[in-house]
PDBML (XML) file of the C-alpha atoms, coordinates in Angstrom:
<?xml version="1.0" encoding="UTF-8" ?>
<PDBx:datablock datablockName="MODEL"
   xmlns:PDBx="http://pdbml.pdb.org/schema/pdbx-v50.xsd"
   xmlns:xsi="http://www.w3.org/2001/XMLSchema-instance"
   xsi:schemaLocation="http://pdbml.pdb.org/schema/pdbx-v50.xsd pdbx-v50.xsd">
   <PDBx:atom_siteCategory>
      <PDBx:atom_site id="1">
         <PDBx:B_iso_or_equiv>0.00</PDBx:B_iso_or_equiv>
         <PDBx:Cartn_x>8.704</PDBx:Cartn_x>
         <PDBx:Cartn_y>7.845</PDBx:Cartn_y>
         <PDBx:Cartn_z>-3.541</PDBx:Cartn_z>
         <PDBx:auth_asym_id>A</PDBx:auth_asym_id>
         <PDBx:auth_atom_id>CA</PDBx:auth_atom_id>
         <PDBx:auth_comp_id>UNK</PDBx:auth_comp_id>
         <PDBx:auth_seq_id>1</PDBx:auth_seq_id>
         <PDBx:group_PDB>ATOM</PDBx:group_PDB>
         <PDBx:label_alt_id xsi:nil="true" />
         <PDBx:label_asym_id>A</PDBx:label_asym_id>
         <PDBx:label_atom_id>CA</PDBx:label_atom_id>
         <PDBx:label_comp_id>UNK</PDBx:label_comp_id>
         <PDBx:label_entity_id>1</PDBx:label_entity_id>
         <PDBx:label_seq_id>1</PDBx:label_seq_id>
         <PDBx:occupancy>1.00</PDBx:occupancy>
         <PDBx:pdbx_PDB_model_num>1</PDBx:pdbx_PDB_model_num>
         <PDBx:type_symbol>C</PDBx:type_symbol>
      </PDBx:atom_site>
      <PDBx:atom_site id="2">
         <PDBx:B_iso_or_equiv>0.00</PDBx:B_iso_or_equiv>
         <PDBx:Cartn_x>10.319</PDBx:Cartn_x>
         <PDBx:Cartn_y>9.784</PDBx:Cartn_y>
         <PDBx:Cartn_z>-1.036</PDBx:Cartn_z>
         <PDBx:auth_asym_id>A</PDBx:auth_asym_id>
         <PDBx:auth_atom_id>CA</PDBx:auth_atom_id>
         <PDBx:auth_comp_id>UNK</PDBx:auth_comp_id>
         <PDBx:auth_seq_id>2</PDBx:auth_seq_id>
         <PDBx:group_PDB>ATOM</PDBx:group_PDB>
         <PDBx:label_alt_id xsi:nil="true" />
         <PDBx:label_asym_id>A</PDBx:label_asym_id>
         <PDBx:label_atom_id>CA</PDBx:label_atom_id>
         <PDBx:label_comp_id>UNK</PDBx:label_comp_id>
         <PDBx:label_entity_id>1</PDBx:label_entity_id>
         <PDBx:label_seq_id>2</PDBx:label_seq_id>
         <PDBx:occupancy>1.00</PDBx:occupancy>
         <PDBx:pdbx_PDB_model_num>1</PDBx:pdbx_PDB_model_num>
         <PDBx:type_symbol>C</PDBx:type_symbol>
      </PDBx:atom_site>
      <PDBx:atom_site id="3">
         <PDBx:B_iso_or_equiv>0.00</PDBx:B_iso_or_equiv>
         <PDBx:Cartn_x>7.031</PDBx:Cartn_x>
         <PDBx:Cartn_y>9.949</PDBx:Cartn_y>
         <PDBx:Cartn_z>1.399</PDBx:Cartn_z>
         <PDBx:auth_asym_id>A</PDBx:auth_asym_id>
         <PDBx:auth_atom_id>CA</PDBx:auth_atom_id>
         <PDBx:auth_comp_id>UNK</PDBx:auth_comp_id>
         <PDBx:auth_seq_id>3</PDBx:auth_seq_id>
         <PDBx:group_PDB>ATOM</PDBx:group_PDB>
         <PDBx:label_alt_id xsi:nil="true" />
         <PDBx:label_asym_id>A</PDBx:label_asym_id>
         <PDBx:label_atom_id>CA</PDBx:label_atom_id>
         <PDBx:label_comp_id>UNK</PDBx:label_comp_id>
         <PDBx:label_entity_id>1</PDBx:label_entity_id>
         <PDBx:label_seq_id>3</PDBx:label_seq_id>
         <PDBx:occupancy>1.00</PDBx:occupancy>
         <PDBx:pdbx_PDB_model_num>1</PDBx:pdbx_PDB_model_num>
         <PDBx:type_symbol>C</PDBx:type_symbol>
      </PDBx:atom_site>
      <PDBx:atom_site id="4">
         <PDBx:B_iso_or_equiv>0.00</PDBx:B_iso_or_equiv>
         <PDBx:Cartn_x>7.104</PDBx:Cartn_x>
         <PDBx:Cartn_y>5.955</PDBx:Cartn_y>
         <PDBx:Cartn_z>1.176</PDBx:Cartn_z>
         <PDBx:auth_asym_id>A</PDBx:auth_asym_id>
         <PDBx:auth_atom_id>CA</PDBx:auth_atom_id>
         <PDBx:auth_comp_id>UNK</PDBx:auth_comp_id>
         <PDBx:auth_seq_id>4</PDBx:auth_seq_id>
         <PDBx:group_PDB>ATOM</PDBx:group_PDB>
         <PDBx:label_alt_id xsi:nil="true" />
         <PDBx:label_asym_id>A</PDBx:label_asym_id>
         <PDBx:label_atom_id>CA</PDBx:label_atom_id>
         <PDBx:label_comp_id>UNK</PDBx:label_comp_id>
         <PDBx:label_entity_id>1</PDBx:label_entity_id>
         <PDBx:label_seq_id>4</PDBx:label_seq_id>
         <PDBx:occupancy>1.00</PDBx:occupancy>
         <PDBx:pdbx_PDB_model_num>1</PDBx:pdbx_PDB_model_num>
         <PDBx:type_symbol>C</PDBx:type_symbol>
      </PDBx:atom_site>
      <PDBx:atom_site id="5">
         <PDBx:B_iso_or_equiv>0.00</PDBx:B_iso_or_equiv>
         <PDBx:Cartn_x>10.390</PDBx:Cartn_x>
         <PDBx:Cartn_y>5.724</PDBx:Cartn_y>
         <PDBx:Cartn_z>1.779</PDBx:Cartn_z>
         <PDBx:auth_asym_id>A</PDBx:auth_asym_id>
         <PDBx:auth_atom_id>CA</PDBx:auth_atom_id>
         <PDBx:auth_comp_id>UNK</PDBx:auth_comp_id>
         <PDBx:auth_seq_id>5</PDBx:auth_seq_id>
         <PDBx:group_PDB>ATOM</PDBx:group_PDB>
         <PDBx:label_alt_id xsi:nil="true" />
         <PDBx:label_asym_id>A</PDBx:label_asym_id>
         <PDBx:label_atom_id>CA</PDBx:label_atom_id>
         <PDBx:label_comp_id>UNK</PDBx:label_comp_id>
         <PDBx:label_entity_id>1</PDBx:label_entity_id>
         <PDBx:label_seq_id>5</PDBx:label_seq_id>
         <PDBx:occupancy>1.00</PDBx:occupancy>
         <PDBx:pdbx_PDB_model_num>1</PDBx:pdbx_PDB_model_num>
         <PDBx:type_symbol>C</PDBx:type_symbol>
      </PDBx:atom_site>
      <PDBx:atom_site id="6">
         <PDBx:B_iso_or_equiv>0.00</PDBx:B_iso_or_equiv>
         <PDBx:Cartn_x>9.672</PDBx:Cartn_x>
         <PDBx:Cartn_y>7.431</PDBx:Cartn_y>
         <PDBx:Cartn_z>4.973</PDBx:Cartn_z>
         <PDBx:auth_asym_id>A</PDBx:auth_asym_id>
         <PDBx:auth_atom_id>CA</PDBx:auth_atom_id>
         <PDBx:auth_comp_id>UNK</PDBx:auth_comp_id>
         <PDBx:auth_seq_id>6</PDBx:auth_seq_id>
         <PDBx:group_PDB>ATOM</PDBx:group_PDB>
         <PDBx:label_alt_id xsi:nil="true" />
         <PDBx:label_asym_id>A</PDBx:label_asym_id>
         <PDBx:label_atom_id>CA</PDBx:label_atom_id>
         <PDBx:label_comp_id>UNK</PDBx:label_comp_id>
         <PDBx:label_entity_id>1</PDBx:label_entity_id>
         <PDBx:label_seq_id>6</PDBx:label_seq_id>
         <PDBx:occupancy>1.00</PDBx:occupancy>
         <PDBx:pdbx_PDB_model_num>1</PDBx:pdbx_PDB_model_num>
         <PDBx:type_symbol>C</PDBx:type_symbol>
      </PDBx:atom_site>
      <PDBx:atom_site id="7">
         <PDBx:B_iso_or_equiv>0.00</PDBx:B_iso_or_equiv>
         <PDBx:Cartn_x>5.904</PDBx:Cartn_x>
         <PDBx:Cartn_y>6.786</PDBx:Cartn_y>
         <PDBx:Cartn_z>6.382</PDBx:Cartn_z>
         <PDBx:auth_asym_id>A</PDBx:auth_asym_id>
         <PDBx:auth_atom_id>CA</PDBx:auth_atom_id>
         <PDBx:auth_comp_id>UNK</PDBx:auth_comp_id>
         <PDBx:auth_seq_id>7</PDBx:auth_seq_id>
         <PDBx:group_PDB>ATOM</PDBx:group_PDB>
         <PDBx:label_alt_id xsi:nil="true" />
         <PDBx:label_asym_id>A</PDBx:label_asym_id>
         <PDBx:label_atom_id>CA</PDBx:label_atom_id>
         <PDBx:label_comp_id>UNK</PDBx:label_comp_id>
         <PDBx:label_entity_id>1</PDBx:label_entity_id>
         <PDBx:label_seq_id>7</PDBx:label_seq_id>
         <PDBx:occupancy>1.00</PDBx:occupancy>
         <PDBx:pdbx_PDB_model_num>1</PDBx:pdbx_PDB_model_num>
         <PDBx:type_symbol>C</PDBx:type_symbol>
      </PDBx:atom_site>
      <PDBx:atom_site id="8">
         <PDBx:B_iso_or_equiv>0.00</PDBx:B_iso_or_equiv>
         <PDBx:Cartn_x>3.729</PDBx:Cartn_x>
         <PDBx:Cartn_y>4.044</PDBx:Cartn_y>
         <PDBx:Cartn_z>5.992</PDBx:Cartn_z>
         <PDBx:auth_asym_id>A</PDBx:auth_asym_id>
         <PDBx:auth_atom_id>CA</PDBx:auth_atom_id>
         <PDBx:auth_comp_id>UNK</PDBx:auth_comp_id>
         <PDBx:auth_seq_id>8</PDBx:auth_seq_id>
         <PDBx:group_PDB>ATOM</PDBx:group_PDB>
         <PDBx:label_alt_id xsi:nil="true" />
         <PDBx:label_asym_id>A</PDBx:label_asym_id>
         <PDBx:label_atom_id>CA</PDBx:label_atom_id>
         <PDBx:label_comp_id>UNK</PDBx:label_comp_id>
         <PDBx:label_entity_id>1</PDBx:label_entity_id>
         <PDBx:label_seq_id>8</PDBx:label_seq_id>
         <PDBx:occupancy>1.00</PDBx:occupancy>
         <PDBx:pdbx_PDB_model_num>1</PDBx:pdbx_PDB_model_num>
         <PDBx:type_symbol>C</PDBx:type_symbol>
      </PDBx:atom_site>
      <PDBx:atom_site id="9">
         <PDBx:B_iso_or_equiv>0.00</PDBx:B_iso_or_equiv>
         <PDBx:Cartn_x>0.576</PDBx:Cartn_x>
         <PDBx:Cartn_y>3.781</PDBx:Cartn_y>
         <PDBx:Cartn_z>5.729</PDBx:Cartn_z>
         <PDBx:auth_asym_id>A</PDBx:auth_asym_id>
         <PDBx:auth_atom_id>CA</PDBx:auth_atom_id>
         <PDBx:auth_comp_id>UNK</PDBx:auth_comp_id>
         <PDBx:auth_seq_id>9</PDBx:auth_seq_id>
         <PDBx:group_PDB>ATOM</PDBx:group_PDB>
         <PDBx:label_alt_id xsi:nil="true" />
         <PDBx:label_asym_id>A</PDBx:label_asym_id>
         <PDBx:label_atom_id>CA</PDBx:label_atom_id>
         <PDBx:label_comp_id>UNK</PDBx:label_comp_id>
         <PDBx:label_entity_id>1</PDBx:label_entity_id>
         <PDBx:label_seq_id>9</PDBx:label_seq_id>
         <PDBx:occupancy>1.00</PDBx:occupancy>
         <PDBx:pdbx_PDB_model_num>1</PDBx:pdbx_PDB_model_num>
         <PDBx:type_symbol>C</PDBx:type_symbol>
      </PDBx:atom_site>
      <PDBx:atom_site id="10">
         <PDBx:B_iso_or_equiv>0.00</PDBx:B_iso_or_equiv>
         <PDBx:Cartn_x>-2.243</PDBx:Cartn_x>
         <PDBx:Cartn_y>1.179</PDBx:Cartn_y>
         <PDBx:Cartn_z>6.636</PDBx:Cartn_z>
         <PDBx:auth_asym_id>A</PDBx:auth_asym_id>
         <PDBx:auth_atom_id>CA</PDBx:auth_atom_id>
         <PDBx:auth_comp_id>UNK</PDBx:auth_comp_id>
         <PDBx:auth_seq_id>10</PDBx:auth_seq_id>
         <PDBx:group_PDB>ATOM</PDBx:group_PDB>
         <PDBx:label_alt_id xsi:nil="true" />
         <PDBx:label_asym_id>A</PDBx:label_asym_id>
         <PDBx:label_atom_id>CA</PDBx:label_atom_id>
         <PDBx:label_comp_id>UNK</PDBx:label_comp_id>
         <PDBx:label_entity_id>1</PDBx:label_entity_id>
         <PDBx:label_seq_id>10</PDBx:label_seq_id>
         <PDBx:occupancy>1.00</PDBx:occupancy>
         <PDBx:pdbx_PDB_model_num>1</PDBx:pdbx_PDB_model_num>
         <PDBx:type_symbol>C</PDBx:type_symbol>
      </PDBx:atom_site>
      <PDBx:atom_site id="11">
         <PDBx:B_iso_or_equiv>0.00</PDBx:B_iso_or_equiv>
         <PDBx:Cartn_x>-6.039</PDBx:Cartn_x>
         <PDBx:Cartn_y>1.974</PDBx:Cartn_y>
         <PDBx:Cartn_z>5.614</PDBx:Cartn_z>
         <PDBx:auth_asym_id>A</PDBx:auth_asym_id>
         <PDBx:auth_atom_id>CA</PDBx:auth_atom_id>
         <PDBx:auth_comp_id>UNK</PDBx:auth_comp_id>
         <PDBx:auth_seq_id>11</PDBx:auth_seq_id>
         <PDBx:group_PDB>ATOM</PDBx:group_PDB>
         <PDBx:label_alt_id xsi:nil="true" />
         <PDBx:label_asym_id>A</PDBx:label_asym_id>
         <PDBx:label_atom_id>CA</PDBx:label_atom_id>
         <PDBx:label_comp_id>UNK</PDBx:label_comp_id>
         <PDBx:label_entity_id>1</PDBx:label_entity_id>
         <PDBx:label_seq_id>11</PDBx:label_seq_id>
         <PDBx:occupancy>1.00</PDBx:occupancy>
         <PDBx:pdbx_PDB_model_num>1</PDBx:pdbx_PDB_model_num>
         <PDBx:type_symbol>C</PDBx:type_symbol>
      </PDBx:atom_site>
      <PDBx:atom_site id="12">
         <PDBx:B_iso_or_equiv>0.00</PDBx:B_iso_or_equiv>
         <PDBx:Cartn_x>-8.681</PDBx:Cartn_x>
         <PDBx:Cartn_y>0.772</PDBx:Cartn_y>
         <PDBx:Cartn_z>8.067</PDBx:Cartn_z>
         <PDBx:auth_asym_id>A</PDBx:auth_asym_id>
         <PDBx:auth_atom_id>CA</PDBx:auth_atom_id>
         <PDBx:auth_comp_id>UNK</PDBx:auth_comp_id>
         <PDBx:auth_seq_id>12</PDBx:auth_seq_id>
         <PDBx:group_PDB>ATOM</PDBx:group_PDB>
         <PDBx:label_alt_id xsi:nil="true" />
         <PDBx:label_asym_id>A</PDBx:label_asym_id>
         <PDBx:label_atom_id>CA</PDBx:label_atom_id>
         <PDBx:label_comp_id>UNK</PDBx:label_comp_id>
         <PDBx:label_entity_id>1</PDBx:label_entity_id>
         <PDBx:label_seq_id>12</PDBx:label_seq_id>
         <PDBx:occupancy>1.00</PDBx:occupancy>
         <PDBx:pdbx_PDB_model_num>1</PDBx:pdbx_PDB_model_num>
         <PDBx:type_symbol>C</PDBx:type_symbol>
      </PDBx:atom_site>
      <PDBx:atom_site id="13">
         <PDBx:B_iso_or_equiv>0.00</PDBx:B_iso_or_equiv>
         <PDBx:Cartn_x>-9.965</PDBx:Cartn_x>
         <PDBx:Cartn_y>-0.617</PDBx:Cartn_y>
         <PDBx:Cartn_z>4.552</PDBx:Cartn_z>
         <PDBx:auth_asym_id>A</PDBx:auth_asym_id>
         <PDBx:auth_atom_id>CA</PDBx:auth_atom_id>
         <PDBx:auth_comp_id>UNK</PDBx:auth_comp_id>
         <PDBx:auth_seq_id>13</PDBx:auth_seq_id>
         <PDBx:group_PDB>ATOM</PDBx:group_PDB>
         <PDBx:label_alt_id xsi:nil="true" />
         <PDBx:label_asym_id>A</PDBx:label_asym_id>
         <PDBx:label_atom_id>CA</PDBx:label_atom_id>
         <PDBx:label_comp_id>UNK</PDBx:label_comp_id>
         <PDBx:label_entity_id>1</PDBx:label_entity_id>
         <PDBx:label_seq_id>13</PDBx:label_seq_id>
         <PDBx:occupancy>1.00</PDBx:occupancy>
         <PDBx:pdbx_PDB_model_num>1</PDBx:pdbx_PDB_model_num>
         <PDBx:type_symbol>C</PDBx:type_symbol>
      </PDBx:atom_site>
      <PDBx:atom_site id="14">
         <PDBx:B_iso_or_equiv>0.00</PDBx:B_iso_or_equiv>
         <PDBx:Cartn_x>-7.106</PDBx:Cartn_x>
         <PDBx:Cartn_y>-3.042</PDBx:Cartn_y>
         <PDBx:Cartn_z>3.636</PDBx:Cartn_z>
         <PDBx:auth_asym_id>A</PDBx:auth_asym_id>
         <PDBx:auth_atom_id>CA</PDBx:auth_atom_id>
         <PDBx:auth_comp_id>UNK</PDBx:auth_comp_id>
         <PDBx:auth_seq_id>14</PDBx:auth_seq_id>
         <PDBx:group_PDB>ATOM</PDBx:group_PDB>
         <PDBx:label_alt_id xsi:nil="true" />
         <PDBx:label_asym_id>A</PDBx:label_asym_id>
         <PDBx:label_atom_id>CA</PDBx:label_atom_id>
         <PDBx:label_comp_id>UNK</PDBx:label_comp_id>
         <PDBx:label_entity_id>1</PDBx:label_entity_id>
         <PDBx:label_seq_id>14</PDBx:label_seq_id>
         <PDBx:occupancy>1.00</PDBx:occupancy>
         <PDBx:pdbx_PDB_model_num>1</PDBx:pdbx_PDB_model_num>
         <PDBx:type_symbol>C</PDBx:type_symbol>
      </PDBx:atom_site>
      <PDBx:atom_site id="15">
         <PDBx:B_iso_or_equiv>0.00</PDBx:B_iso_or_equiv>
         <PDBx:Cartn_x>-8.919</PDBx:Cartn_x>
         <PDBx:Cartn_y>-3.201</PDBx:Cartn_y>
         <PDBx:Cartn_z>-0.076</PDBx:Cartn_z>
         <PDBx:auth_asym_id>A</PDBx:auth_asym_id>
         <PDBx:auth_atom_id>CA</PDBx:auth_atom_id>
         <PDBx:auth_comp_id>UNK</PDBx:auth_comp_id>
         <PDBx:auth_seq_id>15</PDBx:auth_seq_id>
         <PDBx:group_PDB>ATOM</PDBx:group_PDB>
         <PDBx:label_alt_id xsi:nil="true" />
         <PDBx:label_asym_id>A</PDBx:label_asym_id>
         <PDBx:label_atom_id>CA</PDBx:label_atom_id>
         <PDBx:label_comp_id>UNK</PDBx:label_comp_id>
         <PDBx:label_entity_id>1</PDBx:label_entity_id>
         <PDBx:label_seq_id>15</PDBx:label_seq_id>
         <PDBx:occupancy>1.00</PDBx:occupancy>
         <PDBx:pdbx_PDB_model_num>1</PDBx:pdbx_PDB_model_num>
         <PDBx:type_symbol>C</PDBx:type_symbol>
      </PDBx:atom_site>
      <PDBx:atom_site id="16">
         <PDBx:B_iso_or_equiv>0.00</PDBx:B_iso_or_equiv>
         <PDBx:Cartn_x>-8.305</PDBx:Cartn_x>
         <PDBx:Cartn_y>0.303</PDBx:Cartn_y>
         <PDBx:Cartn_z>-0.410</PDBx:Cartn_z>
         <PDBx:auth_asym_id>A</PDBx:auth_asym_id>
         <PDBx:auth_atom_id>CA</PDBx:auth_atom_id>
         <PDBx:auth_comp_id>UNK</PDBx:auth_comp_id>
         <PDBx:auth_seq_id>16</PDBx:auth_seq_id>
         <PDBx:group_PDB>ATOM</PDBx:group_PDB>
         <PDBx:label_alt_id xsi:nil="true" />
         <PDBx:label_asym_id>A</PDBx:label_asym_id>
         <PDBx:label_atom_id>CA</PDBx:label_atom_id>
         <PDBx:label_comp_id>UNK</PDBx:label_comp_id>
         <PDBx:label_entity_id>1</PDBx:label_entity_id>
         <PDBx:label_seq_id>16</PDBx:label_seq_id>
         <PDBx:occupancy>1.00</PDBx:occupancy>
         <PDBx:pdbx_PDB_model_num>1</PDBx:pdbx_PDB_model_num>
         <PDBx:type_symbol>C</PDBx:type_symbol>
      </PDBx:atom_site>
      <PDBx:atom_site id="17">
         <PDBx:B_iso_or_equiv>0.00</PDBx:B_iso_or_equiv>
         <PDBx:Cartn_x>-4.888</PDBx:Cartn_x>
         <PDBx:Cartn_y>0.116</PDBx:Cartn_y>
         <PDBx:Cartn_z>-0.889</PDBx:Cartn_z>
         <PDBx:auth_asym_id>A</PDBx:auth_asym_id>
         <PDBx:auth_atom_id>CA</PDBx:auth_atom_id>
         <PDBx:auth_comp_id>UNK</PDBx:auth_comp_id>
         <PDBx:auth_seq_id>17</PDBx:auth_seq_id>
         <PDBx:group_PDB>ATOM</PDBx:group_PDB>
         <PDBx:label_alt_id xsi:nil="true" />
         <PDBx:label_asym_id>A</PDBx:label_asym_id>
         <PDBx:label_atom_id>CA</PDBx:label_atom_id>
         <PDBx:label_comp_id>UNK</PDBx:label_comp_id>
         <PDBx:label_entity_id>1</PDBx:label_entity_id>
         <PDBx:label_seq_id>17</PDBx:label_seq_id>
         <PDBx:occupancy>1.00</PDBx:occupancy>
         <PDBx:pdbx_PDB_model_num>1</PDBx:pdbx_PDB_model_num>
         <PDBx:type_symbol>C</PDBx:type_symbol>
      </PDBx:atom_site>
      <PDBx:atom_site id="18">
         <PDBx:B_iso_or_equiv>0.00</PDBx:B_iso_or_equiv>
         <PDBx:Cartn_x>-4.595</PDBx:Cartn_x>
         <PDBx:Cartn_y>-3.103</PDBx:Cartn_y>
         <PDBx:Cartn_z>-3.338</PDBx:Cartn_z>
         <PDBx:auth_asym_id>A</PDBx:auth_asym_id>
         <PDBx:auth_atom_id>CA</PDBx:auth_atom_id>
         <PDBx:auth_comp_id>UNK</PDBx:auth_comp_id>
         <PDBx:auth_seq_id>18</PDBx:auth_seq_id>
         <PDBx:group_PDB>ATOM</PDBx:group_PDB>
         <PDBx:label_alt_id xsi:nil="true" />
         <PDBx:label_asym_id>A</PDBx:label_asym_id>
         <PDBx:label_atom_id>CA</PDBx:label_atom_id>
         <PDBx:label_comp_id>UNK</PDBx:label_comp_id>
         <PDBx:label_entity_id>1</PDBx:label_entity_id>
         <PDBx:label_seq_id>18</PDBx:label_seq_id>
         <PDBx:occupancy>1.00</PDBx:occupancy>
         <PDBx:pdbx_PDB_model_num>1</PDBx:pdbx_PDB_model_num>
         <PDBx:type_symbol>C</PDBx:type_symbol>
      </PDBx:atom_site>
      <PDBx:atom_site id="19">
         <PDBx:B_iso_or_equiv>0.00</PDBx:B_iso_or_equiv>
         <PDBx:Cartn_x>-3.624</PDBx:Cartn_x>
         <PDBx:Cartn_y>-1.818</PDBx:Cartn_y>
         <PDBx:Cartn_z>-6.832</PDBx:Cartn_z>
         <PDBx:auth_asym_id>A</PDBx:auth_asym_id>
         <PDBx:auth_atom_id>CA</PDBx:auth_atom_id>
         <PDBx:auth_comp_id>UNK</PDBx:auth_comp_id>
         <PDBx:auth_seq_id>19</PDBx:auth_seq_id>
         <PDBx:group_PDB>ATOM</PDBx:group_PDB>
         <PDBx:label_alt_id xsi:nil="true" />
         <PDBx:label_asym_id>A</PDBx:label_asym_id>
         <PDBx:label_atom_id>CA</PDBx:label_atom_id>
         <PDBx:label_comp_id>UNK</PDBx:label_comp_id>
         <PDBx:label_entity_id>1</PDBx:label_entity_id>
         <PDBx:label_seq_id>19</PDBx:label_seq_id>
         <PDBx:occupancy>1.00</PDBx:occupancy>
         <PDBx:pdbx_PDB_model_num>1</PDBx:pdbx_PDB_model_num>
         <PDBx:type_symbol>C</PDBx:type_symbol>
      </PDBx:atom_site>
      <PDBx:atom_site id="20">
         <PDBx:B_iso_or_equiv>0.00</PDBx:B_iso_or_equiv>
         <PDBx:Cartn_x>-1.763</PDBx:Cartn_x>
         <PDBx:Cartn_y>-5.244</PDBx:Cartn_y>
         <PDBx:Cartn_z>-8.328</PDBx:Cartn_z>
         <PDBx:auth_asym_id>A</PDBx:auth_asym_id>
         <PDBx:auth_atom_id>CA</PDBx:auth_atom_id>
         <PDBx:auth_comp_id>UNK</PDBx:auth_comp_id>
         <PDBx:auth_seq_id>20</PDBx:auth_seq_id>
         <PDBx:group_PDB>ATOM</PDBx:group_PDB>
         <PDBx:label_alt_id xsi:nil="true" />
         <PDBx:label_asym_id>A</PDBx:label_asym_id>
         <PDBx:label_atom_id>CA</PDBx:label_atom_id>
         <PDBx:label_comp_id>UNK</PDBx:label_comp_id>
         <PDBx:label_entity_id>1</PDBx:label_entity_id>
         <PDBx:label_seq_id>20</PDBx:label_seq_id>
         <PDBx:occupancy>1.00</PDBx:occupancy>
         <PDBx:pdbx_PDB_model_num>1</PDBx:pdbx_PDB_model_num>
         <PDBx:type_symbol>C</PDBx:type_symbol>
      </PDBx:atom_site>
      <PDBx:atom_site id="21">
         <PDBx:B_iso_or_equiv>0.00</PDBx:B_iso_or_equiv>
         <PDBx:Cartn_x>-3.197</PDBx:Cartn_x>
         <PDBx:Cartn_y>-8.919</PDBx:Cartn_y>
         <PDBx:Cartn_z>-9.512</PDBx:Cartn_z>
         <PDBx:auth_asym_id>A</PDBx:auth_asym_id>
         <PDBx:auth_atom_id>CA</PDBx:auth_atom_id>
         <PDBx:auth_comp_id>UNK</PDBx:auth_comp_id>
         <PDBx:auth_seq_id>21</PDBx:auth_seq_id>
         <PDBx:group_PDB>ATOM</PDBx:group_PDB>
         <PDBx:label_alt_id xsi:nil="true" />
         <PDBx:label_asym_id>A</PDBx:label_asym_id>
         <PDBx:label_atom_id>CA</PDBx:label_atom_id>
         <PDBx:label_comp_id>UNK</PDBx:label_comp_id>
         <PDBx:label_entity_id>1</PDBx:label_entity_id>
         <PDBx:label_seq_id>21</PDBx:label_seq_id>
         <PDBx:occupancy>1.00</PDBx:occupancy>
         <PDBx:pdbx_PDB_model_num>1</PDBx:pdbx_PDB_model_num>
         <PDBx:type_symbol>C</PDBx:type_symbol>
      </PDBx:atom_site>
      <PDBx:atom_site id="22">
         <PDBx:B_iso_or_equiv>0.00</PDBx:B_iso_or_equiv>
         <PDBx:Cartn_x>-0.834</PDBx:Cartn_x>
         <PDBx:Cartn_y>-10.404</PDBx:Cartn_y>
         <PDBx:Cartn_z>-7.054</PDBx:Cartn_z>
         <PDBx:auth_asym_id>A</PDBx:auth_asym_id>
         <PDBx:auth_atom_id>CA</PDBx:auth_atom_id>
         <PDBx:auth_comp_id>UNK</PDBx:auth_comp_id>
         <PDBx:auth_seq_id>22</PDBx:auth_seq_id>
         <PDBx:group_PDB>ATOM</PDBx:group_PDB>
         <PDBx:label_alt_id xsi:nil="true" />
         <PDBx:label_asym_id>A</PDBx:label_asym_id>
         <PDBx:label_atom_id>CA</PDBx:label_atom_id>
         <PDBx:label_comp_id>UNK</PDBx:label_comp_id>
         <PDBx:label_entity_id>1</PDBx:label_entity_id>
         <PDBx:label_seq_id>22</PDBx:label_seq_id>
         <PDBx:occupancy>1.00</PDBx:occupancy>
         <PDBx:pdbx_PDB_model_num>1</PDBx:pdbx_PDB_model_num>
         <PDBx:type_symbol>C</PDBx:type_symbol>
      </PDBx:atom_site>
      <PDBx:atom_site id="23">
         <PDBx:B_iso_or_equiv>0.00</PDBx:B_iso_or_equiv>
         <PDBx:Cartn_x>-0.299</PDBx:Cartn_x>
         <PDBx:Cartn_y>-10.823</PDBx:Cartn_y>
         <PDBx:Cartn_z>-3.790</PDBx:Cartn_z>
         <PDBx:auth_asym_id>A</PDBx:auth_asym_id>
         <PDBx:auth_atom_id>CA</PDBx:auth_atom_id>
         <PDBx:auth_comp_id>UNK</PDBx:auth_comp_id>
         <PDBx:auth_seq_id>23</PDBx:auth_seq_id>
         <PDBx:group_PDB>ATOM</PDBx:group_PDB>
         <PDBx:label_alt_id xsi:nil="true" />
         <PDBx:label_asym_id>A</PDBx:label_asym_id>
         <PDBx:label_atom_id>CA</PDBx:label_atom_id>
         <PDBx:label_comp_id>UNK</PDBx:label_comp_id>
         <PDBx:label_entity_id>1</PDBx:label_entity_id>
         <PDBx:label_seq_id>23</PDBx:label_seq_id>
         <PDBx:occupancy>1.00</PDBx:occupancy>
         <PDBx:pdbx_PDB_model_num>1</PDBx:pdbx_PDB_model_num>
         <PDBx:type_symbol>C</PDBx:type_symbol>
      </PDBx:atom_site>
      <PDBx:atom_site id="24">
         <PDBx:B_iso_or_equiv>0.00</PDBx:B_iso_or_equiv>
         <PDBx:Cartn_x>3.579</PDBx:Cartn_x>
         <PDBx:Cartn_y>-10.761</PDBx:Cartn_y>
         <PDBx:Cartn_z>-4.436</PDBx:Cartn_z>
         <PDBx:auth_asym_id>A</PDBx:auth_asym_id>
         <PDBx:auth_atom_id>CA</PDBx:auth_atom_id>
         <PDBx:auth_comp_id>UNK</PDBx:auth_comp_id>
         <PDBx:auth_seq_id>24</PDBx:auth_seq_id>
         <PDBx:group_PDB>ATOM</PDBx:group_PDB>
         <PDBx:label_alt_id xsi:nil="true" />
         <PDBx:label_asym_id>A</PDBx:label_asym_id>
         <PDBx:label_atom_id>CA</PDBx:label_atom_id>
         <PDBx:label_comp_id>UNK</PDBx:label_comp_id>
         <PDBx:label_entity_id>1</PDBx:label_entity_id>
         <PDBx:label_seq_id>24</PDBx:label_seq_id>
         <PDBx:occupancy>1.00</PDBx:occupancy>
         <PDBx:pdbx_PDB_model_num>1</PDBx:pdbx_PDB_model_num>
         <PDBx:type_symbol>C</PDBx:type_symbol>
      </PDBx:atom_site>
      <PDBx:atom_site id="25">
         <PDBx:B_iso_or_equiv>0.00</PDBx:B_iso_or_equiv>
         <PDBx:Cartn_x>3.450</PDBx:Cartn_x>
         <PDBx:Cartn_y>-7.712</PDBx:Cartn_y>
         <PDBx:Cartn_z>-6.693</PDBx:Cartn_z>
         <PDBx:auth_asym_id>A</PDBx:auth_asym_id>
         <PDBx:auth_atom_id>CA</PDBx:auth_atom_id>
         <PDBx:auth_comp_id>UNK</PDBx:auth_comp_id>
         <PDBx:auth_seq_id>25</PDBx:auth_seq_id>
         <PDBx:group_PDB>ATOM</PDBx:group_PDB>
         <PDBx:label_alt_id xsi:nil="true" />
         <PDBx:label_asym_id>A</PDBx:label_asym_id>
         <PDBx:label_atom_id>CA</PDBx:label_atom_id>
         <PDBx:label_comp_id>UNK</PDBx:label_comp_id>
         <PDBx:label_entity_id>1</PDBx:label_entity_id>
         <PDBx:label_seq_id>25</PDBx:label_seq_id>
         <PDBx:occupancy>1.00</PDBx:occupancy>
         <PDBx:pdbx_PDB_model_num>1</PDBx:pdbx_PDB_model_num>
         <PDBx:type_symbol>C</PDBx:type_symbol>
      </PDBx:atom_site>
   </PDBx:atom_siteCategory>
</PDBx:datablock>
């Protein structure tokens, strides 16, 4: 929580970080 909270990060593989059915979620 507390290193999302402070960096984000974006894959070069978007896929790789999709973990919900949903768009929204």
């Amino acid at each position: 929580p507390a290193l999302t909270r402070r960096i984000g990060s974006v894959f070069q593989d978007p896929e790789h970080q999709f973990v919900t059915g949903t768009v929204f979620d």
